[in-house]
N, C-alpha and C. Protein backbone atom coordinates (compact mmCIF):
# COMPACT_ATOMS: atom_id res chain seq x y z
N UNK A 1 143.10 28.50 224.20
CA UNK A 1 142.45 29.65 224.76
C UNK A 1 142.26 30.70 223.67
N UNK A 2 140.77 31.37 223.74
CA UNK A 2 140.66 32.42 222.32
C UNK A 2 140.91 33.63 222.80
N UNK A 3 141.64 34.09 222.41
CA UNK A 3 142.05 35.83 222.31
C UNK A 3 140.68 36.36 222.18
N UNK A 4 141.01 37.93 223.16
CA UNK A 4 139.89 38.45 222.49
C UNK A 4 140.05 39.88 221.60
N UNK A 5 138.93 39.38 220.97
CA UNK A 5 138.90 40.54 219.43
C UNK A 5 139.15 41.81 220.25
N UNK A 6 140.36 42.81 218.98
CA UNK A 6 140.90 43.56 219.78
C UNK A 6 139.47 45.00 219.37
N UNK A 7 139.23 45.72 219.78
CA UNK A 7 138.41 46.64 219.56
C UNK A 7 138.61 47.47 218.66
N UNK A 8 137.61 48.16 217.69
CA UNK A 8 137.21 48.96 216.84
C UNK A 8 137.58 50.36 217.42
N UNK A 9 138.65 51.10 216.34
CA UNK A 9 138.34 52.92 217.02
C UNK A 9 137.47 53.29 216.20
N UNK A 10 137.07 52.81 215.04
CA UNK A 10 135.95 53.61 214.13
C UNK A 10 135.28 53.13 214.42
N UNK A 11 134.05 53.98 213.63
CA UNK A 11 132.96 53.72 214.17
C UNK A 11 132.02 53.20 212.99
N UNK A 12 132.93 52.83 211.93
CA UNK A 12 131.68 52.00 211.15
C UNK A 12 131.42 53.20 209.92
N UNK A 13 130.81 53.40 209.36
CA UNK A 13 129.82 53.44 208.71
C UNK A 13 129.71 55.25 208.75
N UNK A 14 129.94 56.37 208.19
CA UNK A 14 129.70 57.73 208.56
C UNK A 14 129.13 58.37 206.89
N UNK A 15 128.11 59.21 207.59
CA UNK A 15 127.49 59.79 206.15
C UNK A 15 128.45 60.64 205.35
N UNK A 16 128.73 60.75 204.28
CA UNK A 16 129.41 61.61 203.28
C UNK A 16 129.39 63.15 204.21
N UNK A 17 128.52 63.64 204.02
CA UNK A 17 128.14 64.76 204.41
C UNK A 17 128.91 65.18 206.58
N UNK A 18 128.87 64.27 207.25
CA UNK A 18 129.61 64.72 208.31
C UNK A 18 131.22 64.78 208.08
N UNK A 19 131.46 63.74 207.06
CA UNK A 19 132.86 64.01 206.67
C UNK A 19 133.56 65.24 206.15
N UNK A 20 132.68 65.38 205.33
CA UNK A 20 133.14 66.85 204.95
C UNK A 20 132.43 68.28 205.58
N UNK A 21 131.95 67.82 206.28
CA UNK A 21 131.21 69.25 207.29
C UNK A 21 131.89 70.57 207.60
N UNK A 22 133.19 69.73 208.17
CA UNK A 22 134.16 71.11 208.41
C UNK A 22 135.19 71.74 207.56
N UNK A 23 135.22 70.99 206.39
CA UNK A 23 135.63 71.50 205.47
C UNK A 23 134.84 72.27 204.47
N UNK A 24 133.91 71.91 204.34
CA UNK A 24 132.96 72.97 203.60
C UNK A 24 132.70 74.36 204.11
N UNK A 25 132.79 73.88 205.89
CA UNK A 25 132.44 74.95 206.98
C UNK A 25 133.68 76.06 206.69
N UNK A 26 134.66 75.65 206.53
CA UNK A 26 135.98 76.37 206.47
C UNK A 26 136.10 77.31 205.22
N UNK A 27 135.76 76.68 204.26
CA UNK A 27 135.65 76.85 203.01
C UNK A 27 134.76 78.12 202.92
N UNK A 28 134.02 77.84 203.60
CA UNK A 28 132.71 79.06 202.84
C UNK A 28 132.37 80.23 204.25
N UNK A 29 133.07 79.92 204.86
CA UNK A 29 133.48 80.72 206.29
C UNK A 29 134.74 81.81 205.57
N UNK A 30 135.20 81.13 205.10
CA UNK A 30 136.59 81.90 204.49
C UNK A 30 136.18 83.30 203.49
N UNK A 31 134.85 82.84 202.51
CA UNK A 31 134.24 83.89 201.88
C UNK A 31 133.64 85.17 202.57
N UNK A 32 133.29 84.53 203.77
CA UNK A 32 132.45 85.50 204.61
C UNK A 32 130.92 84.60 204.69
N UNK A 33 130.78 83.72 204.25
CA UNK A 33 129.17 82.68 204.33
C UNK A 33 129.18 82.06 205.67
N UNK A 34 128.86 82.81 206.44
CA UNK A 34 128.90 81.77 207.96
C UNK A 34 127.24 80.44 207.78
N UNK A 35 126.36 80.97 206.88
CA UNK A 35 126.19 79.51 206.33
C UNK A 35 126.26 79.11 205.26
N UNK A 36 126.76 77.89 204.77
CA UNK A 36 126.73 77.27 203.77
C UNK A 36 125.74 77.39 202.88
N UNK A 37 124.25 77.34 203.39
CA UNK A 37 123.11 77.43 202.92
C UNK A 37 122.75 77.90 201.67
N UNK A 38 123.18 79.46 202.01
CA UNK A 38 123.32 80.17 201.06
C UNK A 38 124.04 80.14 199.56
N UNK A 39 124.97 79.49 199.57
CA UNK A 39 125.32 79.10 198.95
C UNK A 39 124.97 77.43 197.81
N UNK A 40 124.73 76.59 198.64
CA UNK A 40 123.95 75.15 198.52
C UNK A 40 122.24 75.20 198.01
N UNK A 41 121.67 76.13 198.38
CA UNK A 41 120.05 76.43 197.95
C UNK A 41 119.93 78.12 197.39
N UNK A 42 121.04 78.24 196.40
CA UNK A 42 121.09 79.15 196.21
C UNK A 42 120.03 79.50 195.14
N UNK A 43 119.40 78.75 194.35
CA UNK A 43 118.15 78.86 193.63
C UNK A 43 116.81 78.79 194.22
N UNK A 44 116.85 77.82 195.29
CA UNK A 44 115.54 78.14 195.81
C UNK A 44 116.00 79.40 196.87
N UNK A 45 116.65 79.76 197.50
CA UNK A 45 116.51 81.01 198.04
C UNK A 45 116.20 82.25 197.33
N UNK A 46 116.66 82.28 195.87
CA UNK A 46 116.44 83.39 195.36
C UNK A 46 115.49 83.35 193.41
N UNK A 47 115.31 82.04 193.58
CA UNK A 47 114.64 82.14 192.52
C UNK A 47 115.34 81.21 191.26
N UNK A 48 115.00 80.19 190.54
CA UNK A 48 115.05 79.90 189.57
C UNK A 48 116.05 80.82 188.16
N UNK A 49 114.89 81.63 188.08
CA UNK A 49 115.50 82.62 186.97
C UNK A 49 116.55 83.56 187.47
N UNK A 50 116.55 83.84 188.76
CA UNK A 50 118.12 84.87 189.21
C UNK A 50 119.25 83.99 189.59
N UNK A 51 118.71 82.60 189.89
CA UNK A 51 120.06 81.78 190.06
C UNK A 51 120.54 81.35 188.98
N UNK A 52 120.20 81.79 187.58
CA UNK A 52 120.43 81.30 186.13
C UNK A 52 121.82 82.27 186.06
N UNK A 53 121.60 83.94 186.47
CA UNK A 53 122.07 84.68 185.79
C UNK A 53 122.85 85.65 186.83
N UNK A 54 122.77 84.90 188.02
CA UNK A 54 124.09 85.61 189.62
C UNK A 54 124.06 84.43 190.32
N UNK A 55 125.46 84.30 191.01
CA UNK A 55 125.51 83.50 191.85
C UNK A 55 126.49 84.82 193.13
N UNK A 56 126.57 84.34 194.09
CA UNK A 56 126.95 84.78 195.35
C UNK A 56 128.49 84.18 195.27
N UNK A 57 129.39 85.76 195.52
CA UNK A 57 130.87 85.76 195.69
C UNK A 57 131.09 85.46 196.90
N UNK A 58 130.63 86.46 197.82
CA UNK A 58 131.38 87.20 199.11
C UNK A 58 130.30 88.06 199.98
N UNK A 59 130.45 87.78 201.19
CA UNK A 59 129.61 88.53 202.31
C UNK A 59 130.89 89.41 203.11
N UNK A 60 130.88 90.75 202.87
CA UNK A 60 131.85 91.21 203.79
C UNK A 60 131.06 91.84 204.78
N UNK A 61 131.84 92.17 205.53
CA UNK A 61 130.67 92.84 207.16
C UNK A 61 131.90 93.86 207.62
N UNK A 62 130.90 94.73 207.86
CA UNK A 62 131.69 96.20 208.31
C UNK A 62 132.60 96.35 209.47
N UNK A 63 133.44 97.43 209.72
CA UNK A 63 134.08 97.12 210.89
C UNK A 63 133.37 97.18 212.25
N UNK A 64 131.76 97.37 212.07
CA UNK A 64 131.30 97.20 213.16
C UNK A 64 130.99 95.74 213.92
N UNK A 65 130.94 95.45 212.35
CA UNK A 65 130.20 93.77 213.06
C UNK A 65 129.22 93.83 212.10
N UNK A 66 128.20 95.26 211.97
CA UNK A 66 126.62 94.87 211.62
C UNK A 66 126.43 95.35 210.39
N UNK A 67 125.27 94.48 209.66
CA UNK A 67 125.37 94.53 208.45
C UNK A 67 126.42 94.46 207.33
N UNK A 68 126.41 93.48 207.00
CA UNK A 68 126.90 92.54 205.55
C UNK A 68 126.92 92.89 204.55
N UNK A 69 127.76 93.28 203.78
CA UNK A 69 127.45 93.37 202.64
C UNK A 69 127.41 91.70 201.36
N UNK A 70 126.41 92.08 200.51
CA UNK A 70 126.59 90.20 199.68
C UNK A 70 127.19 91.05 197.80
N UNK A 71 128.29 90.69 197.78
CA UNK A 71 128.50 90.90 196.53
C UNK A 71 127.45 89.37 195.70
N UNK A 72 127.06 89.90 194.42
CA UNK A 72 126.33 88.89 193.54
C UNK A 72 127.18 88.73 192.36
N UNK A 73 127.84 87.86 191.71
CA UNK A 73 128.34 88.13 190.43
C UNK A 73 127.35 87.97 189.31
N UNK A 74 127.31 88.41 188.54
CA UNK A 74 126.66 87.98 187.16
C UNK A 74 127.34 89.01 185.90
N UNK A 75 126.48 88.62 184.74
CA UNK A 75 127.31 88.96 183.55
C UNK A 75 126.65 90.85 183.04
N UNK A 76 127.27 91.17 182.22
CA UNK A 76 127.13 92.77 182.16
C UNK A 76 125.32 92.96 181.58
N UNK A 77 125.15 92.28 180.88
CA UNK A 77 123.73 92.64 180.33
C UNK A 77 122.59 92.09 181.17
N UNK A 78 122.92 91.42 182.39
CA UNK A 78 122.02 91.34 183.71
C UNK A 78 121.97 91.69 184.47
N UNK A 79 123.04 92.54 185.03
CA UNK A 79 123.14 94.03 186.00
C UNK A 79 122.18 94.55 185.78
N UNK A 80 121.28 95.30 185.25
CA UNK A 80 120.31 95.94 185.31
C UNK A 80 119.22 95.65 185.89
N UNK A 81 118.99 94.25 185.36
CA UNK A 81 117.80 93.46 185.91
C UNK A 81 118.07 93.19 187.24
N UNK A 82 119.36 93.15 187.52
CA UNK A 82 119.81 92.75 189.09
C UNK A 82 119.51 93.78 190.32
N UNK A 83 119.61 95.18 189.61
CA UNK A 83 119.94 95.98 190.12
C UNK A 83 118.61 96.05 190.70
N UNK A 84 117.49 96.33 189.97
CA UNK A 84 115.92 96.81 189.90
C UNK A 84 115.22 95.62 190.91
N UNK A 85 116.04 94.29 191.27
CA UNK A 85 115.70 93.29 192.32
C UNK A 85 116.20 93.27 193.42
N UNK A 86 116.98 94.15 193.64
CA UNK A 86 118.14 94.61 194.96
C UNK A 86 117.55 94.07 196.23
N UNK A 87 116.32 94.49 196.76
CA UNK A 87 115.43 94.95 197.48
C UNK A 87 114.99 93.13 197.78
N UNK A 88 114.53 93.18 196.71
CA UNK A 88 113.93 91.39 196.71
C UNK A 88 114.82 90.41 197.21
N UNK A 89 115.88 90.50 196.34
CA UNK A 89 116.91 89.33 196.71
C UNK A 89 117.73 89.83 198.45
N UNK A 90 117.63 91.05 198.83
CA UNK A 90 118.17 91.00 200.40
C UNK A 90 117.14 90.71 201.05
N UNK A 91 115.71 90.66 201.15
CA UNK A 91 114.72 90.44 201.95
C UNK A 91 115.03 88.72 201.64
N UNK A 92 114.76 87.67 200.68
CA UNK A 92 115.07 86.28 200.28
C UNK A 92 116.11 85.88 201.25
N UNK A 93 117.52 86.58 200.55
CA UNK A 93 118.55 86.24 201.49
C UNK A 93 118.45 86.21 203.09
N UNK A 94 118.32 87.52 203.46
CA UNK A 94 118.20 87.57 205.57
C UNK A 94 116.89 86.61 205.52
N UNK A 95 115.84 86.29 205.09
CA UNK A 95 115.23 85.12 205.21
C UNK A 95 115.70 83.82 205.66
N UNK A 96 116.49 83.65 205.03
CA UNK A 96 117.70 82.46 204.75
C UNK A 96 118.43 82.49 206.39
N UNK A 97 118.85 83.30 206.53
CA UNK A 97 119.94 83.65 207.48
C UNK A 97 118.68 83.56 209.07
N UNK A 98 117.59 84.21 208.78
CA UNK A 98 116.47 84.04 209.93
C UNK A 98 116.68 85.79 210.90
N UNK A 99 117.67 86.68 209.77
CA UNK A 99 117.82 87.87 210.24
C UNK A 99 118.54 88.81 209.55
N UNK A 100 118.39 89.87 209.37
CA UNK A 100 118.71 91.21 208.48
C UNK A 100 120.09 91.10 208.82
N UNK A 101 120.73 90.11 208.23
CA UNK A 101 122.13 89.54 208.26
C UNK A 101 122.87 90.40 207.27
N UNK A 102 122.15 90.80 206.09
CA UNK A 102 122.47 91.77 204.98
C UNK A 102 121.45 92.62 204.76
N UNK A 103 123.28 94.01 204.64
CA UNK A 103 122.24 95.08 204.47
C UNK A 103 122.46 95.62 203.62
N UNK A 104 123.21 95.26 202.31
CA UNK A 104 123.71 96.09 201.72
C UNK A 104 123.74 94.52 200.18
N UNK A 105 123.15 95.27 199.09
CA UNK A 105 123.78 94.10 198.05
C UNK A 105 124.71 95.08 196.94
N UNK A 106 125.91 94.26 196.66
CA UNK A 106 126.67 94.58 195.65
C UNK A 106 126.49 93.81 194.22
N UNK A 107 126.47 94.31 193.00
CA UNK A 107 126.45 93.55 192.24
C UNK A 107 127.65 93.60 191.02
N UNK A 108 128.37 92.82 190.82
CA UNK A 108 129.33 92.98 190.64
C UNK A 108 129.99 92.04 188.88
N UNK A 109 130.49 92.42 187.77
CA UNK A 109 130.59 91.77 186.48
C UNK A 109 131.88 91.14 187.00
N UNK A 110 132.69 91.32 187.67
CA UNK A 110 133.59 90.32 187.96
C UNK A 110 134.21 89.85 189.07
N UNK A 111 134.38 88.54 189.73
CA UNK A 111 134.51 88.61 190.82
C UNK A 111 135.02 89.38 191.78
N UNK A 112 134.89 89.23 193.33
CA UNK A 112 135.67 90.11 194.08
C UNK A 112 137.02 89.87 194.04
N UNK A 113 137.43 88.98 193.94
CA UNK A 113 138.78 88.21 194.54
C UNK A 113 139.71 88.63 193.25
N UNK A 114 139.20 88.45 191.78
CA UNK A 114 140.23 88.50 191.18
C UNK A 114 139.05 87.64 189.99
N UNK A 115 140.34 88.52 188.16
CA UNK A 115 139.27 88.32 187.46
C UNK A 115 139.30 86.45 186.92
N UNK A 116 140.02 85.89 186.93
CA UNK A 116 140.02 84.60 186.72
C UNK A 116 139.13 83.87 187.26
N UNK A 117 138.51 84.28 188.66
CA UNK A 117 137.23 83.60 188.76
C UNK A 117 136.03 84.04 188.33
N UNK A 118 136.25 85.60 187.72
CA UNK A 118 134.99 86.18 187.32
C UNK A 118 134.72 85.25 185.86
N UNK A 119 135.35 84.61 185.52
CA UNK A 119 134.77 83.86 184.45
C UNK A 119 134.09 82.42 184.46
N UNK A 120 132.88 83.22 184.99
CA UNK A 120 131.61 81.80 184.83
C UNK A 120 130.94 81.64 183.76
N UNK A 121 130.44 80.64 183.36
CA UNK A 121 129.25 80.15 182.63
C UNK A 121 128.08 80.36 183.42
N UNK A 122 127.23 81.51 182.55
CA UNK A 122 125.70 81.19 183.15
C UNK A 122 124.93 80.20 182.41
N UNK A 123 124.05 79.65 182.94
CA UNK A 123 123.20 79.16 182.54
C UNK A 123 121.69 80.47 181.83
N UNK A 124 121.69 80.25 180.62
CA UNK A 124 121.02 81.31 180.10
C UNK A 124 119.86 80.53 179.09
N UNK A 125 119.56 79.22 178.78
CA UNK A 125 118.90 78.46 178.45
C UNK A 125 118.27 78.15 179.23
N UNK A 126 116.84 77.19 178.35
CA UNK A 126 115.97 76.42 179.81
C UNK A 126 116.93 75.11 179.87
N UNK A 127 116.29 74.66 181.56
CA UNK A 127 116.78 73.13 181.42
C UNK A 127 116.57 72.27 181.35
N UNK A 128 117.38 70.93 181.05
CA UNK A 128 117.11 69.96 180.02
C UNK A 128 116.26 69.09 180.76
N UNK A 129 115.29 68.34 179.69
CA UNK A 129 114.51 67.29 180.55
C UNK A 129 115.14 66.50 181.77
N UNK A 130 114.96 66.03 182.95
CA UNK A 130 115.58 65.38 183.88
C UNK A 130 115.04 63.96 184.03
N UNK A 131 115.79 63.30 183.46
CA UNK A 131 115.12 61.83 184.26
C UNK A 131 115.20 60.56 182.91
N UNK A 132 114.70 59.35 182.86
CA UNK A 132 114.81 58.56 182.01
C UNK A 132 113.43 58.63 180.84
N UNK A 133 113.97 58.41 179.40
CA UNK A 133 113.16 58.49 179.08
C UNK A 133 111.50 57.58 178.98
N UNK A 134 110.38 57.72 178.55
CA UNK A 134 109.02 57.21 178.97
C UNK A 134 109.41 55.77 178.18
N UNK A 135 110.38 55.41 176.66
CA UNK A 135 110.62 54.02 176.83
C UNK A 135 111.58 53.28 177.41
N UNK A 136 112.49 53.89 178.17
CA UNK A 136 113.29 52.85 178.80
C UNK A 136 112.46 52.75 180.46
N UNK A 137 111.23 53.59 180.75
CA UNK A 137 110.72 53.42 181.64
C UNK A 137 109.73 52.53 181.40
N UNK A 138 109.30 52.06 180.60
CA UNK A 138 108.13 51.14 180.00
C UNK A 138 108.95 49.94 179.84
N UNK A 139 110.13 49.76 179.29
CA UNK A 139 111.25 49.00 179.38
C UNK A 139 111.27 48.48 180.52
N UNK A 140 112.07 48.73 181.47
CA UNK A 140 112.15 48.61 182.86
C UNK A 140 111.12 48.07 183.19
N UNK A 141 110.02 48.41 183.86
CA UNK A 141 108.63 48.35 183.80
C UNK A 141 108.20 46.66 183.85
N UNK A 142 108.71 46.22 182.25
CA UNK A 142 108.41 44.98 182.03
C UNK A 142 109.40 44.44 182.54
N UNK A 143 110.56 44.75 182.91
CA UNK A 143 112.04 43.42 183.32
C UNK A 143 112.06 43.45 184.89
N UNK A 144 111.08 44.54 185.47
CA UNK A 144 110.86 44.11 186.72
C UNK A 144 109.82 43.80 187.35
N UNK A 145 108.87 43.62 185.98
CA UNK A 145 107.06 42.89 187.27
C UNK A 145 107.32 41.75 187.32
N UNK A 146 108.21 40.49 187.39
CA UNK A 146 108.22 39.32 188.19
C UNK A 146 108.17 39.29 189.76
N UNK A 147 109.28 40.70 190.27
CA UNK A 147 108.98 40.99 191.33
C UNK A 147 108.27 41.21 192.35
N UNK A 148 107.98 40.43 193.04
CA UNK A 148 106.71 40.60 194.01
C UNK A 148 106.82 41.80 195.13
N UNK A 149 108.19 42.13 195.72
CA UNK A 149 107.82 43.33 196.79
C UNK A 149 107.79 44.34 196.13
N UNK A 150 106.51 45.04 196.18
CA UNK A 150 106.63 46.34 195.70
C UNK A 150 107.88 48.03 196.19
N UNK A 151 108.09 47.57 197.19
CA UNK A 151 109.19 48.85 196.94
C UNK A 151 110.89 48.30 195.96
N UNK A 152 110.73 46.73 196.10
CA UNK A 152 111.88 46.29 195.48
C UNK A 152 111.88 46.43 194.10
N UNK A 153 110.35 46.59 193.66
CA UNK A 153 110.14 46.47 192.19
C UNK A 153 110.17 47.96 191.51
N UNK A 154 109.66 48.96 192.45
CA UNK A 154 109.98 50.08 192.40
C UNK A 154 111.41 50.49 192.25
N UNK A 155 112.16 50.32 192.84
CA UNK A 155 113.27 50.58 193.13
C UNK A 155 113.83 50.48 192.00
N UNK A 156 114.25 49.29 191.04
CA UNK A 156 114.92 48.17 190.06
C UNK A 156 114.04 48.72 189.19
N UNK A 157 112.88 49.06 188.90
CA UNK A 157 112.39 49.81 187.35
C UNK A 157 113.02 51.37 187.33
N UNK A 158 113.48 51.99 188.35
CA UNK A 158 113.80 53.84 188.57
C UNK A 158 115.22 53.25 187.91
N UNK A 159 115.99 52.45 188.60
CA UNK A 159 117.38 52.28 188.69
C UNK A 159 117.81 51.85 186.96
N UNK A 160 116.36 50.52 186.31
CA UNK A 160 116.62 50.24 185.19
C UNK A 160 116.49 50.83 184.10
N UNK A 161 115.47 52.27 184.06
CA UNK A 161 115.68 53.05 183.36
C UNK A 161 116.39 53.70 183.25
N UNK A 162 117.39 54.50 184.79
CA UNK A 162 118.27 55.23 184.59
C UNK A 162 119.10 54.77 183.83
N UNK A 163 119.36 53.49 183.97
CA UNK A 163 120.67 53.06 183.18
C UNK A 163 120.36 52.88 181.69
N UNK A 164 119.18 52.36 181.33
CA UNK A 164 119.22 52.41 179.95
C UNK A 164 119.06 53.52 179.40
N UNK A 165 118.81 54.93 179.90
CA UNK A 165 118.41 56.00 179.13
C UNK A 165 120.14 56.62 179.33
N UNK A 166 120.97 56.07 180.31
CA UNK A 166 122.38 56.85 180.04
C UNK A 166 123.18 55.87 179.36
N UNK A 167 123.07 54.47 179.11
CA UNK A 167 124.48 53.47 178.65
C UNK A 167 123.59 53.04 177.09
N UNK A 168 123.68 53.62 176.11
CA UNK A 168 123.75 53.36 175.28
C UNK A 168 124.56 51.82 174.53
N UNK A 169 125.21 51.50 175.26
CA UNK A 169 125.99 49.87 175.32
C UNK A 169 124.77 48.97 175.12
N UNK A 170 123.51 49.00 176.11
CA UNK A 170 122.62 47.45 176.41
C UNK A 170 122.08 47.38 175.02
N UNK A 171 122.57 48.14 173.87
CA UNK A 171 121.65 47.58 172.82
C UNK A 171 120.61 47.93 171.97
N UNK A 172 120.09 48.60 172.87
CA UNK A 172 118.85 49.44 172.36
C UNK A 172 118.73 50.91 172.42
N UNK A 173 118.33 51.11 171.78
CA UNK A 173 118.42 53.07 171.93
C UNK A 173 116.97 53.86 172.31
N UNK A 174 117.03 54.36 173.34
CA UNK A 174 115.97 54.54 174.16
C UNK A 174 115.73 56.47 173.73
């Protein structure tokens, strides 16, 4: 007589991202970010060139409830420029939020919390090319047209350049 298979409590298979949902949630709830968002698209919310040179500490909110204040950190010789965008970057931000969530921006040379985190690296350079270079993509290219399905062949030339333009090991120097 066959037993029967005893049942599954999981459920298989869960995206990265629900796993850590409530911990991130906790995490950035704790700052005062009731969304994450803000924090996660913090360049496209506010720009390329201001996400080079501030990033977002802390949202505190008054003892009323209304209106937020957003401390910004950045370094002393971009305060100025920060300052003269005040206006810009809280209209961007309550964008974000879908409401005049902030009313107030702080800008600040060292963190709120304490100065050991005020010591970031900005990014103050442009940035670096992204992606594999045009011969290990020409490379690739050729080690996968035997392939007949085209998204498979696609796939295996992206994947074969990545790797030859980062592992310097296969031999060739791309």
């Amino acid at each position: 007589m066959k037993q029967p298979r005893p049942k599954s409590t999981t459920r298989g298979f869960s995206r990265a991202v629900t796993l850590m949902q409530k911990r991130i949630r906790d995490a950035t709830e704790s700052r005062g970010f009731a969304q994450a968002r803000l924090l996660t698209h913090w360049a496209e919310i506010v720009g390329e060139a201001t996400a080079k040179i501030a990033h977002p500490v802390d949202v505190s909110y008054a003892r009323g409830g209304m209106g937020a204040t957003l401390t910004i950190l950045t370094s002393g010789a971009q305060a100025p420029m920060l300052e003269m965008q005040k206006e810009q970057l809280r209209e961007r931000v309550n964008a974000c939020y879908g409401y005049n969530a902030i009313s107030r921006i702080r800008i600040t040379q060292t963190a709120a919390t304490g100065f050991a985190e005020g010591q970031m690296a900005f990014d103050h350079g442009p940035a670096a090319p992204r992606g594999p270079k045009l011969e290990a993509k020409a490379a690739a290219r050729d080690l996968a047209a035997p392939v007949k399905n085209d998204a498979l062949r696609l796939a295996l030339e992206a994947l074969g350049a990545n790797v030859m333009t980062k592992c310097p090991e296969t031999g060739k120097k791309y």
